[in-house]
Protein backbone atom coordinates (compact mmCIF):
# COMPACT_ATOMS: atom_id res chain seq x y z
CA UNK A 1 -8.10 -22.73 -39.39
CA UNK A 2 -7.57 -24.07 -36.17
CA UNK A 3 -4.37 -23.97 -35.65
CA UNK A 4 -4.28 -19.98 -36.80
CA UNK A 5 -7.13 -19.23 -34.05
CA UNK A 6 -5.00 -21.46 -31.47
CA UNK A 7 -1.77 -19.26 -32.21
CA UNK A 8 -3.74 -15.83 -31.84
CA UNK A 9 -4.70 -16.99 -28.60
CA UNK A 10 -1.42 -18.35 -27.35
CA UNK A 11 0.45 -15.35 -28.61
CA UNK A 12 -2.11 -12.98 -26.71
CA UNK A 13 -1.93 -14.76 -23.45
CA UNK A 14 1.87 -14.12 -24.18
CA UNK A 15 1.54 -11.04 -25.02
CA UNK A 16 -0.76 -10.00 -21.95
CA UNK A 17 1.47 -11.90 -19.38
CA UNK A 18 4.97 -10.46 -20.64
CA UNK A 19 2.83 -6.42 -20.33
CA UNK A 20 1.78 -7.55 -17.08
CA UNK A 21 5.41 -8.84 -16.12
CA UNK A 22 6.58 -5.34 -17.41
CA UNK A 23 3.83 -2.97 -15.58
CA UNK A 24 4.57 -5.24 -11.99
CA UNK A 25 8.41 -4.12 -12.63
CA UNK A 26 7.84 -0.44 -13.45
CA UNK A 27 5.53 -0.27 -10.75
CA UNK A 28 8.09 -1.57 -7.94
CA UNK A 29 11.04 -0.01 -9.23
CA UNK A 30 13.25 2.31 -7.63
CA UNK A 31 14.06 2.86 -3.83
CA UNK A 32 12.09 5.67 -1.96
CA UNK A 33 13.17 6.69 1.21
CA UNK A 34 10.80 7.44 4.46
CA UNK A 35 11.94 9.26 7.80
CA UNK A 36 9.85 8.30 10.74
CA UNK A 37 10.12 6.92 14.56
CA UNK A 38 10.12 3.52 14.86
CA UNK A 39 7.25 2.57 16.51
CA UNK A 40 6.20 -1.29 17.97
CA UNK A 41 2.57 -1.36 18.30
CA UNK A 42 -0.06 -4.16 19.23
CA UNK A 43 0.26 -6.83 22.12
CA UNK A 44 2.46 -9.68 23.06
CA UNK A 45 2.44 -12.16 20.88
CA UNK A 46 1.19 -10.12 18.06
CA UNK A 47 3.17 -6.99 17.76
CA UNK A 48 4.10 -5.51 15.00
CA UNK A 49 6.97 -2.75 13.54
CA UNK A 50 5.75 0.72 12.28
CA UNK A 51 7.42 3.27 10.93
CA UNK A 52 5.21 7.08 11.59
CA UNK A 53 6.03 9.33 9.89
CA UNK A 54 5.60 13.11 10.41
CA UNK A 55 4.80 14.88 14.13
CA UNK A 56 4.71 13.69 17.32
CA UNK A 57 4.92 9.62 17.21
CA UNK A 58 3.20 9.70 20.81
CA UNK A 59 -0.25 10.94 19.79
CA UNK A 60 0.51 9.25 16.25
CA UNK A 61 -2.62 7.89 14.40
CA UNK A 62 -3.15 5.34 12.45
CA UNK A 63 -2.75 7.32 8.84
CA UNK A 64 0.55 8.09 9.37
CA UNK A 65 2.03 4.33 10.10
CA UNK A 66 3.57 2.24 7.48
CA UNK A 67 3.29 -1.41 8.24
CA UNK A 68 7.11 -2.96 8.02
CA UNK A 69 7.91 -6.03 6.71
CA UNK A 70 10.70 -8.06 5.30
CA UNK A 71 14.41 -8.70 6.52
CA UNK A 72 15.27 -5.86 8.28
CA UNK A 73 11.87 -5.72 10.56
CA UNK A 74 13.56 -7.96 13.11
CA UNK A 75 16.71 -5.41 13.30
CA UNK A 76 14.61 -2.33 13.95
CA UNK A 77 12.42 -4.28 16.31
CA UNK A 78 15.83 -4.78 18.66
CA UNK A 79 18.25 -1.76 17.95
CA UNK A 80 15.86 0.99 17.21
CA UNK A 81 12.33 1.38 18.85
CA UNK A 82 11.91 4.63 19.53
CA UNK A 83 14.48 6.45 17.50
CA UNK A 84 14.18 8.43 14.63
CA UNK A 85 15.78 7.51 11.21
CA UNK A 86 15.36 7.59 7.82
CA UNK A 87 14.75 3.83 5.50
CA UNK A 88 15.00 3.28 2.11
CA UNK A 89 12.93 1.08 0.45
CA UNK A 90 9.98 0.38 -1.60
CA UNK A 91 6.18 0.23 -0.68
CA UNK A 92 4.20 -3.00 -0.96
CA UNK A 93 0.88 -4.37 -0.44
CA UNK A 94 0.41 -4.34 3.17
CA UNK A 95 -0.45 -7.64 4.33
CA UNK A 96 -2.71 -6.46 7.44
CA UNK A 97 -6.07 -5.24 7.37
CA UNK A 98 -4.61 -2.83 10.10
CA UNK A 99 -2.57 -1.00 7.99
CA UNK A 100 -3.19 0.69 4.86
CA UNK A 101 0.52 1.52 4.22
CA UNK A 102 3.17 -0.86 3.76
CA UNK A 103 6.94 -0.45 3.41
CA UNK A 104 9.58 -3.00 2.80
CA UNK A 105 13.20 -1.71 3.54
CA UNK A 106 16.50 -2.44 2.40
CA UNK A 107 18.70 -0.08 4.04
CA UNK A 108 18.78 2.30 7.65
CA UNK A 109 20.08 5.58 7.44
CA UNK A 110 20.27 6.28 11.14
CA UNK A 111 20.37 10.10 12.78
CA UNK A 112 21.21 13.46 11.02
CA UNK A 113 24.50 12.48 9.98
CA UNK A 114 23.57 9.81 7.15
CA UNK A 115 25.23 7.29 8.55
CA UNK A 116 23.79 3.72 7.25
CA UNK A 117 23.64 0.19 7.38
């Protein structure tokens, strides 16, 4: 009797962790791409890369930046404050209280012309 209730159990934990495993992956998948100007806001030493998206980046407001994070943040930091371009990515859990929106990039697509990196 035991061992039957001890084998439900494990098998649901399995069962719940492998749908939960499945739902993280489905939820993450595929790249989505955002055009914006790439914006650093805050002050030295804690600045931080935006991309806002939509109208005029000078009067932007807070609703329209996504927080960016991972690899490439350093790389738009340097080469391309203040220029307009279009990254493809996915969107993550933003890990500021600042920032409601969160995008983690994997590739620039820089100007009109689609050229990438």
């Amino acid at each position: 009797m035991r061992r039957a209730v001890l084998a439900r159990l494990v098998g649901g934990l399995f069962l719940f962790f492998a749908a939960q495993g499945c739902a993280m992956s489905v939820q993450n998948s595929g790249s989505k791409a955002l055009t914006g100007t790439v914006r650093v806001v805050g002050n030295e030493p804690f600045t931080q890369v935006v991309l806002t998206v939509g109208g005029n980046a000078d009067r932007a407001t807070g609703s329209r930046d996504y927080l960016i994070v991972g690899p490439l943040d350093e790389e738009l930091r340097e080469k391309y404050q203040g220029k307009k371009l279009t990254l493809h990515g996915t969107f993550c859990a933003s890990p500021d209280s600042g920032f409601k929106k969160c995008f983690n990039p994997s590739k620039i697509v820089e100007g009109d012309d689609g050229t990438s990196r």
